[in-house]
Protein backbone atom coordinates (compact mmCIF):
# COMPACT_ATOMS: atom_id res chain seq x y z
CA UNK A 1 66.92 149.75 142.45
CA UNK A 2 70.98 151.16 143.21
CA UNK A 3 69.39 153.38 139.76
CA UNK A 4 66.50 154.50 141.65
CA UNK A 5 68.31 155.40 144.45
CA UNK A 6 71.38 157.22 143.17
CA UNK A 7 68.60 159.18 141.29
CA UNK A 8 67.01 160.58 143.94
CA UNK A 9 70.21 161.23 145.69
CA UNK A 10 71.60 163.60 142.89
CA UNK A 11 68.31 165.56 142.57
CA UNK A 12 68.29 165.77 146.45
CA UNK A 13 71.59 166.47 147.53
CA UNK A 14 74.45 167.29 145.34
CA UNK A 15 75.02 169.42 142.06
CA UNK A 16 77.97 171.84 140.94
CA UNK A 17 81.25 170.96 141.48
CA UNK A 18 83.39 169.50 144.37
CA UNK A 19 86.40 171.56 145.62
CA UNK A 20 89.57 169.15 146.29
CA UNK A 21 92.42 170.11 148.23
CA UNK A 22 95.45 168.58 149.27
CA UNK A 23 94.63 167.56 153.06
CA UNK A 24 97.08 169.38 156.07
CA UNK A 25 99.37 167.19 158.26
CA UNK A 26 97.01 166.68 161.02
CA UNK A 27 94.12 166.20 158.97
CA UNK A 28 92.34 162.75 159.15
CA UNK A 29 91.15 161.21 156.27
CA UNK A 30 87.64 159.14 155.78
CA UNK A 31 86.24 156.85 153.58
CA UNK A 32 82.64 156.84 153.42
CA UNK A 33 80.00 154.83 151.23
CA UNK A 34 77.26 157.19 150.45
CA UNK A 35 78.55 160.47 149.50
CA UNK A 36 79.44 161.82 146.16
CA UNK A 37 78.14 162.20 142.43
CA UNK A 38 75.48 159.33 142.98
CA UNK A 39 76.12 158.86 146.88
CA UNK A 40 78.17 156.35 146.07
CA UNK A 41 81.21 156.81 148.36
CA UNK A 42 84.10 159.41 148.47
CA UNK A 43 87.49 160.21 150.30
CA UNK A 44 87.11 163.26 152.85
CA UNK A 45 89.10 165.05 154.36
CA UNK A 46 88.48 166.64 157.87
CA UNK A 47 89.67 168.93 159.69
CA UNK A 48 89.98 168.00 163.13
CA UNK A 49 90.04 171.09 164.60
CA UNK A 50 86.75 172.36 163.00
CA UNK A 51 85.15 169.16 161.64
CA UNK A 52 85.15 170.79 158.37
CA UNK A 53 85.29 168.37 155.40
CA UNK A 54 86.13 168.21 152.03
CA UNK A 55 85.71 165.39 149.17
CA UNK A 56 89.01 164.47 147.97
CA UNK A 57 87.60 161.96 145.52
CA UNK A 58 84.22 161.34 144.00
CA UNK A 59 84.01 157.41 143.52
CA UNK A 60 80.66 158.45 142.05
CA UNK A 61 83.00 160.01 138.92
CA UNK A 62 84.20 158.44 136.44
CA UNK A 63 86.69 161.11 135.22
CA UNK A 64 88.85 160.39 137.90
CA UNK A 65 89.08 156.95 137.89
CA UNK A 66 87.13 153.57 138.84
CA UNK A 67 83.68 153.80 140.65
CA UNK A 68 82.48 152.47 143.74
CA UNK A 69 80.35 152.16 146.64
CA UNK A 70 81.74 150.14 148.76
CA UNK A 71 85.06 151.62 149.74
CA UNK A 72 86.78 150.67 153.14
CA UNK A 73 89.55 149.68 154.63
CA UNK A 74 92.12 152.84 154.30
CA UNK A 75 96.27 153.61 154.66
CA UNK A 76 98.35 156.21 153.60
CA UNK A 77 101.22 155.31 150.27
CA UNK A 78 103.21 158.24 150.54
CA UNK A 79 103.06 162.26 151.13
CA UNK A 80 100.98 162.05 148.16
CA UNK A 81 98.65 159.06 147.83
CA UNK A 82 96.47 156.72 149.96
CA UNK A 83 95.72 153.11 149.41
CA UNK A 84 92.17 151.89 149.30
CA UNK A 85 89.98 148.58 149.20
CA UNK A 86 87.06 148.23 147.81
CA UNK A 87 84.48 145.24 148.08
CA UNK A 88 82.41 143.69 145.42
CA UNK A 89 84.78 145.11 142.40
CA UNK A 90 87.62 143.66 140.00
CA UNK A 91 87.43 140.24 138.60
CA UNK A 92 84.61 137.79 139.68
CA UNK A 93 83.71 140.67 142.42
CA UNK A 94 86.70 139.92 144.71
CA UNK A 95 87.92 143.52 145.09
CA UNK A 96 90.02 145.81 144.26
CA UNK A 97 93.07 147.64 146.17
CA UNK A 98 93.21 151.34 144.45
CA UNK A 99 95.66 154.10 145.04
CA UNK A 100 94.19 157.66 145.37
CA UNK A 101 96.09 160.59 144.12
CA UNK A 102 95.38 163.20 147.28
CA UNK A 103 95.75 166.54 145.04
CA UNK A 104 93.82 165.72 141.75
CA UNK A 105 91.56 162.84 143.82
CA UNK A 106 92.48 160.43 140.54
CA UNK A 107 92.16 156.95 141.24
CA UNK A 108 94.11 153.76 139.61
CA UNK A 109 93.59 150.35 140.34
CA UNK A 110 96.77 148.67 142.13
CA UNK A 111 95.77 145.26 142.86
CA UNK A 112 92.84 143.18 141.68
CA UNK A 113 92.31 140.52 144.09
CA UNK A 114 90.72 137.93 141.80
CA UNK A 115 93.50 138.36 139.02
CA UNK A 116 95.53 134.76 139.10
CA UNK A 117 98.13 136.75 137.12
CA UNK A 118 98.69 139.17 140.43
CA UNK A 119 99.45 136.49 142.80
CA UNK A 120 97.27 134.87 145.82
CA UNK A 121 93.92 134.59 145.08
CA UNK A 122 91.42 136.14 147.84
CA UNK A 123 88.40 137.89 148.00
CA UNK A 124 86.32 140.54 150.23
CA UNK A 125 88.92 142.48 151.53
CA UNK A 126 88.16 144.61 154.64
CA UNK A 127 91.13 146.58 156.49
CA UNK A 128 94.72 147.57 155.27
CA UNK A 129 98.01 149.16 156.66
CA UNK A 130 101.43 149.98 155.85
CA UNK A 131 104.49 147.21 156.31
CA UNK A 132 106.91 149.47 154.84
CA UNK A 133 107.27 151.94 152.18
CA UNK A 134 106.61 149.17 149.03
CA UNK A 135 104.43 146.73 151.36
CA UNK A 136 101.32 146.62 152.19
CA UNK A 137 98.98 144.00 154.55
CA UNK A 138 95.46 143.27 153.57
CA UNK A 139 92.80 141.43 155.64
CA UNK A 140 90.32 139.27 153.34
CA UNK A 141 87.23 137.82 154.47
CA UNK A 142 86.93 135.47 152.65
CA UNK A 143 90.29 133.89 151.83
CA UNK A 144 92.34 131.05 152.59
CA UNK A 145 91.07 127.51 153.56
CA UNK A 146 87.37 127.03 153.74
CA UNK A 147 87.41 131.12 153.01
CA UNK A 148 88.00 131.63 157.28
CA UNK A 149 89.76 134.62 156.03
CA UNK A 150 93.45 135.34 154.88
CA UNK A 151 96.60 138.26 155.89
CA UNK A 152 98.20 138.73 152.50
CA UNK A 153 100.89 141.53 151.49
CA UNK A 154 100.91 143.78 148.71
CA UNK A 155 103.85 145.02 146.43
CA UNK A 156 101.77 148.51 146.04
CA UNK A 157 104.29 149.18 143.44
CA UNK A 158 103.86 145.52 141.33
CA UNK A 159 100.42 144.64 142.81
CA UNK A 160 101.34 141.30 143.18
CA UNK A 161 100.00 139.41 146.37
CA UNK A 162 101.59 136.94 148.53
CA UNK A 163 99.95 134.81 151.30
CA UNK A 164 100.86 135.63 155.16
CA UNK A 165 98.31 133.89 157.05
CA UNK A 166 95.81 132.00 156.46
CA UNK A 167 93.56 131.80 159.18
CA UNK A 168 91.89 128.15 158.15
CA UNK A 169 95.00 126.64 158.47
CA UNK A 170 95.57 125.15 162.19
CA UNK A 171 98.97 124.62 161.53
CA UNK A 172 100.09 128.26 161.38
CA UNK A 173 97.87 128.41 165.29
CA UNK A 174 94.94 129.25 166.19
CA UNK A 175 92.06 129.78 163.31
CA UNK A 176 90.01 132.39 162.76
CA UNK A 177 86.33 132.48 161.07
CA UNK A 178 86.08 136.54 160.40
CA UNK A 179 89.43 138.43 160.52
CA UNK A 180 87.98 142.32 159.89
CA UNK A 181 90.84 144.53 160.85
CA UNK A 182 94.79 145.01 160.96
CA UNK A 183 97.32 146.74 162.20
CA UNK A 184 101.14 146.61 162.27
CA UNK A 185 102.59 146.50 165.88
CA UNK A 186 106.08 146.68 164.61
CA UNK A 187 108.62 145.00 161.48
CA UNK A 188 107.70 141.62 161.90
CA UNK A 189 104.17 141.56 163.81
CA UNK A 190 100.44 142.69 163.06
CA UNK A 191 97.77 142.30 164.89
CA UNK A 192 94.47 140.98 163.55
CA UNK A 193 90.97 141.26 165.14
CA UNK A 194 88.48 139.00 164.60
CA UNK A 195 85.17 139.44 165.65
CA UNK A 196 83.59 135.76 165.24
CA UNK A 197 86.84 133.87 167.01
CA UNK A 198 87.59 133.23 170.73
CA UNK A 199 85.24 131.69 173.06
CA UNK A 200 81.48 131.89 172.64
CA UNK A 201 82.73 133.54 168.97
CA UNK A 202 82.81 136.84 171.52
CA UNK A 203 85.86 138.09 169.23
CA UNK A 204 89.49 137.64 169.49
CA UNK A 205 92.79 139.99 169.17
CA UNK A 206 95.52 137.93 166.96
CA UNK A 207 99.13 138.52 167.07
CA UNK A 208 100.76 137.51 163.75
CA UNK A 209 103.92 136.29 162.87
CA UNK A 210 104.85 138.94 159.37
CA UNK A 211 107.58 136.36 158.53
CA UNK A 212 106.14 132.96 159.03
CA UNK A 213 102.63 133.64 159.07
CA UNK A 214 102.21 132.27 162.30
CA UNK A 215 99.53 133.20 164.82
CA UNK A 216 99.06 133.25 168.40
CA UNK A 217 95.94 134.62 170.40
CA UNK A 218 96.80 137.87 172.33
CA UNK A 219 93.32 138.88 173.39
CA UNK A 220 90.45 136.93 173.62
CA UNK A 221 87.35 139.05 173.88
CA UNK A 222 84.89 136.31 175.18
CA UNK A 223 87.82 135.05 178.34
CA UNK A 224 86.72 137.57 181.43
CA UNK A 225 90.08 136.47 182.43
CA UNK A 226 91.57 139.69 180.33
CA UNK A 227 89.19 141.96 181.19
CA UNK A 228 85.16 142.94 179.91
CA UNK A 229 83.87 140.32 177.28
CA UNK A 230 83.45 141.57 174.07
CA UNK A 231 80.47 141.79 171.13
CA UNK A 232 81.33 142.93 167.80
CA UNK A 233 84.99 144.20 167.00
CA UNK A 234 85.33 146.03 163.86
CA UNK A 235 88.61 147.90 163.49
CA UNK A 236 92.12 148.22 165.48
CA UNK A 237 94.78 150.72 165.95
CA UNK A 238 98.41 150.88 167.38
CA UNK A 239 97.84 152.78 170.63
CA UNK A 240 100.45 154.31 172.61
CA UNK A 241 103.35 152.13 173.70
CA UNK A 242 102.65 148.97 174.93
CA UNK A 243 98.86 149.42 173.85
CA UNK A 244 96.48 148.68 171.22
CA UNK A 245 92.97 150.57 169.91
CA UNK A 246 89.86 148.03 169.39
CA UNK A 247 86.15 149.67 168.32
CA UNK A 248 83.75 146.77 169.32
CA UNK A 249 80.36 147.42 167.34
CA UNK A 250 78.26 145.41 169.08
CA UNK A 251 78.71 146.99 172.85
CA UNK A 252 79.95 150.70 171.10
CA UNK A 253 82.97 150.81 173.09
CA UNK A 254 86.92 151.46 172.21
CA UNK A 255 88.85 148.90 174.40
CA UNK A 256 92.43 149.13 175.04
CA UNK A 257 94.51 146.18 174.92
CA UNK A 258 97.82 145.45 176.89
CA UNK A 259 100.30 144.30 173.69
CA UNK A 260 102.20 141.92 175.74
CA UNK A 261 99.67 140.21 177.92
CA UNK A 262 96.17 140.72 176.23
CA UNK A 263 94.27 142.23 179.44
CA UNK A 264 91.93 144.65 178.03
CA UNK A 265 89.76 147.33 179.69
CA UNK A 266 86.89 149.65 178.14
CA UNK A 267 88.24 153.48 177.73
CA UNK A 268 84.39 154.66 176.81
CA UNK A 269 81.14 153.41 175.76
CA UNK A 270 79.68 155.80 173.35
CA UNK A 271 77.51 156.33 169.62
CA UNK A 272 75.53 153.83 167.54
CA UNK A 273 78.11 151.91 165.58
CA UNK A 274 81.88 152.68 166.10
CA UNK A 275 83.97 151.67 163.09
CA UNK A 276 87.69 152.97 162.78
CA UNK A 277 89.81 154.27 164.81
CA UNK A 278 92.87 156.16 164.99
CA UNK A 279 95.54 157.34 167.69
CA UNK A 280 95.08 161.24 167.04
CA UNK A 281 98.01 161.91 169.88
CA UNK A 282 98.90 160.65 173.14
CA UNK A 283 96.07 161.97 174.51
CA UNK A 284 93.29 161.43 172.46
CA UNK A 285 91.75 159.16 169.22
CA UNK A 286 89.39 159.47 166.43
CA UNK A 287 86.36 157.08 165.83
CA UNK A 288 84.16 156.34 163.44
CA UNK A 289 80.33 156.18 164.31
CA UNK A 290 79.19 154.69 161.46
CA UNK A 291 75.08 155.49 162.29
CA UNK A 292 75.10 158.94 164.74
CA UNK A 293 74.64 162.26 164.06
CA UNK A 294 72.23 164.12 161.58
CA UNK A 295 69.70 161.79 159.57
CA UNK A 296 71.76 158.65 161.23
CA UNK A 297 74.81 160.26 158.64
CA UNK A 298 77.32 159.41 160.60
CA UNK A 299 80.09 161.04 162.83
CA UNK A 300 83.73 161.18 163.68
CA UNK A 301 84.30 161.32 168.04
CA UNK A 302 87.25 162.58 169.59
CA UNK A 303 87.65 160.46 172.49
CA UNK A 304 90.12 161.07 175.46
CA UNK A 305 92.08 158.03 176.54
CA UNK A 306 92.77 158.72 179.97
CA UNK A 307 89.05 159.64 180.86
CA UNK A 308 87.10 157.95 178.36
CA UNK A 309 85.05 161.82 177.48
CA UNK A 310 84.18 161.89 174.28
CA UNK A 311 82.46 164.68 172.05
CA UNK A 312 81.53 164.77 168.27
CA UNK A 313 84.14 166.71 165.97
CA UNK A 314 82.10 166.28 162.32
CA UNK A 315 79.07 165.28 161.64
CA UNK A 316 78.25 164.13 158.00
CA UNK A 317 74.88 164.81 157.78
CA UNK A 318 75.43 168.39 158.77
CA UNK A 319 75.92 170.86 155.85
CA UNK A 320 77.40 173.49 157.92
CA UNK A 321 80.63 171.53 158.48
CA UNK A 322 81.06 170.89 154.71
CA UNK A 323 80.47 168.39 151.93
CA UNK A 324 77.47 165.57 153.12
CA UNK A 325 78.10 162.25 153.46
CA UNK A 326 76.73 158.95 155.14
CA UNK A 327 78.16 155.62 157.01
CA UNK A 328 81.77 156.95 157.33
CA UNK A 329 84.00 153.49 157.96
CA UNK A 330 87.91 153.96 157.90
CA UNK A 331 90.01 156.65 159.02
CA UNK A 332 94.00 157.77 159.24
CA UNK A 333 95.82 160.72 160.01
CA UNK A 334 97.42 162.37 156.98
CA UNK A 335 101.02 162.93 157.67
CA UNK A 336 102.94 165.01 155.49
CA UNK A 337 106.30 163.65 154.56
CA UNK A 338 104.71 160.81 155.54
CA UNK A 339 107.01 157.61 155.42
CA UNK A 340 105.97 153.93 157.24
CA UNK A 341 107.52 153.50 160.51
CA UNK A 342 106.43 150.23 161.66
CA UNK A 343 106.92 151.12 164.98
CA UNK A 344 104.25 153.42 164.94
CA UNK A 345 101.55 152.65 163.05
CA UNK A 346 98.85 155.56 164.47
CA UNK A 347 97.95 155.99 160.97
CA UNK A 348 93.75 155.45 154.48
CA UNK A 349 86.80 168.14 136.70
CA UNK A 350 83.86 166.64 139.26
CA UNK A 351 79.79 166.98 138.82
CA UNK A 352 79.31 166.76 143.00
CA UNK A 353 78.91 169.80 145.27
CA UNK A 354 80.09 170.85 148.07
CA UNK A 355 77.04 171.83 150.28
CA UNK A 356 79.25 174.37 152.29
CA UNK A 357 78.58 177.01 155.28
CA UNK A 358 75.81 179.44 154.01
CA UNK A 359 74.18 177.05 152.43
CA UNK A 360 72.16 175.03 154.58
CA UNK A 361 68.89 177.35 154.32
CA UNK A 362 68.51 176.37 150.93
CA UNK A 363 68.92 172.39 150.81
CA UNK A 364 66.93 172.40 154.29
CA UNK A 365 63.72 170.69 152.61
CA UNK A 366 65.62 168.33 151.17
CA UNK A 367 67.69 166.32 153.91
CA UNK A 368 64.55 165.02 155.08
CA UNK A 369 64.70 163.20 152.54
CA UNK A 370 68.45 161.71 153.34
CA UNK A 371 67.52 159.62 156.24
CA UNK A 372 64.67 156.95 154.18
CA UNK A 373 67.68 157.08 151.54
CA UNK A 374 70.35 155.89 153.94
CA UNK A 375 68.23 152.83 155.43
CA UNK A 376 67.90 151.71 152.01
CA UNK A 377 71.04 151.90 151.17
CA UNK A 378 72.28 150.06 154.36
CA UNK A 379 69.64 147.35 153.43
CA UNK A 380 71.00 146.46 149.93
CA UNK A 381 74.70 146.37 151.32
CA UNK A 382 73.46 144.37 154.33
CA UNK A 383 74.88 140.96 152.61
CA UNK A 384 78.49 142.47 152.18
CA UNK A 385 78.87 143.07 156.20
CA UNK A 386 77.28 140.52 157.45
């Protein structure tokens, strides 16, 4: 069927070849499961200012490294490489943590999370960020005891994993069932949302211990005592001081959470299916809609925190702002001379076109035919997300 479908997706959409550039400071950078040689999934870039984007690398090609289609959870390495997860790959289908040259869009795998040889054992890995410049923290799914889900770090430069948290384990606090996202609040603490914990499974926000592995609950989305009850979380940022960045799925909001006591309020309610999110400034964030925009392709919001007004910067299934893509997930701001302050953690030769201004007219017929291939698509992946 995945034959079928890539089949129809080539002849449809893309042909030629993809123009890579390196991405501008500023820039944020997307991964996105159907886009690319066989709509697999690719690495854009964006331009904020425009929404203009460009494929930085085809997981659809082979020639520059390991394919995919699921790709999500996204950081930045260095000035010249991000850090990638991808589900469903590496040995037994546990996933895979690849590092993505950002000039030449080659791809090399850095840690295979089913590889006894590379350290702790875990599978389905969902979200990522930066500990330092040589560590990174992973959130599995389906790790740890009774596979409630597992924080493990990284060497990026060895591979090797090591066990944080395991969030079956009562005696490191409270447990978890679905731990999705992560993000490092400073040297010693990340925070960890999970969408199935708290009360009534409504979704809790969990401060972790980096050094001990130990977990308290900062937020918990289903206690009215902190503020709205929530649905669905997906994804969390580091806000601006003293705050932290949750997209909820379920209700499509972005809450803001108080780092020290947990109260939460709703900045906006917006879109179809908000995925990641990034602090863009002080002002404003980025967010994923996973559903909106053209043919259901997907869209990247700017959203203003003080108001809560948001508008639509890209949208992938419009051909005027670039290469096409669908069901955007993860996204970071590329900074150049970029090095991991844990302090702030606001920040993830081809056969594909570029479908590129001008050139809309011609391929007009033919993205009626992207939004029967995105449902598909979304129904054979169904099992991973869910």
């Amino acid at each position: 069927m995945r034959l079928i479908i890539s089949a129809i997706a080539i002849t449809l959409i893309f042909a030629g070849t993809v123009a890579q550039a390196q991405p501008n400071s500023g820039d944020a950078l997307v991964t996105a499961l159907g886009a690319g040689a066989d709509a697999s999934a690719a690495l854009f870039s964006v331009d904020p200012s425009t929404g203009q984007r460009t494929i930085i690398s085809d997981f659809g090609n082979p020639s520059q490294g390991p394919t995919s289609f699921a790709i999500v959870g996204l950081a930045q390495r260095d000035t010249e490489n991000v850090l990638v997860l991808e589900m469903g790959a590496g040995t037994d289908g546990m996933g895979l943590m690849l590092g993505v040259n950002l000039t030449d869009g080659t791809r090399t795998i850095i840690s295979d999370f089913g590889d006894n040889t590379e350290g702790f054992l875990t599978s389905d890995p969902s979200s990522i960020a930066m500990q330092d410049s040589i560590t990174a923290l992973v959130v599995t799914r389906d790790g740890g005891t009774n596979s409630l889900g597992a924080l493990s770090s990284v060497n990026v430069n060895s591979g090797f994993r090591n066990l944080v948290s395991d969030f079956g384990n009562s005696t490191q606090g409270p447990t978890g069932f679905d731990p999705f996202g992560v993000a490092v609040l400073n040297s010693n603490t990340a925070l960890v949302i999970d969408p199935e914990a708290g009360t009534n499974s409504r979704g809790a926000l969990f401060s972790v211990d980096i050094s001990s592995g130990g977990r308290t609950l900062l937020s918990d989305f289903g206690s009215p005592s902190q503020g709205p009850l929530g649905s669905d979380q997906r994804h969390v940022a580091i806000g601006n001081p003293g705050t932290a960045l949750v997209t909820d799925f379920g209700l499509n909001a972005v809450f803001s959470v108080d780092t020290d006591t947990g109260d939460r309020e709703i900045i906006s309610n917006f879109g179809d299916n908000l995925e990641g999110i990034v602090l863009e400034n002080p002002q404003n964030a980025l967010v994923v809609d996973e559903s909106g925009g053209t043919n259901s392709s997907g869209e990247i919001y700017r959203v203003n925190l003080s108001t809560g007004n948001n508008s639509v910067i890209s949208d992938f299934g419009n051909s005027n702002q670039g290469a096409l893509g669908a069901e955007p997930f993860d996204i970071i701001i590329y900074v150049d001379n970029f090095n991991p302050d844990p302090n702030n953690s606001s920040g993830g030769s081809s056969s594909c076109a570029i479908v590129g201004p001008g050139a809309a007219s011609s391929y007009a017929p033919l993205l009626l035919f992207i939004p029967a291939f995105i449902l598909i698509r979304r129904l054979l992946r169904r099992k991973i997300f869910n």
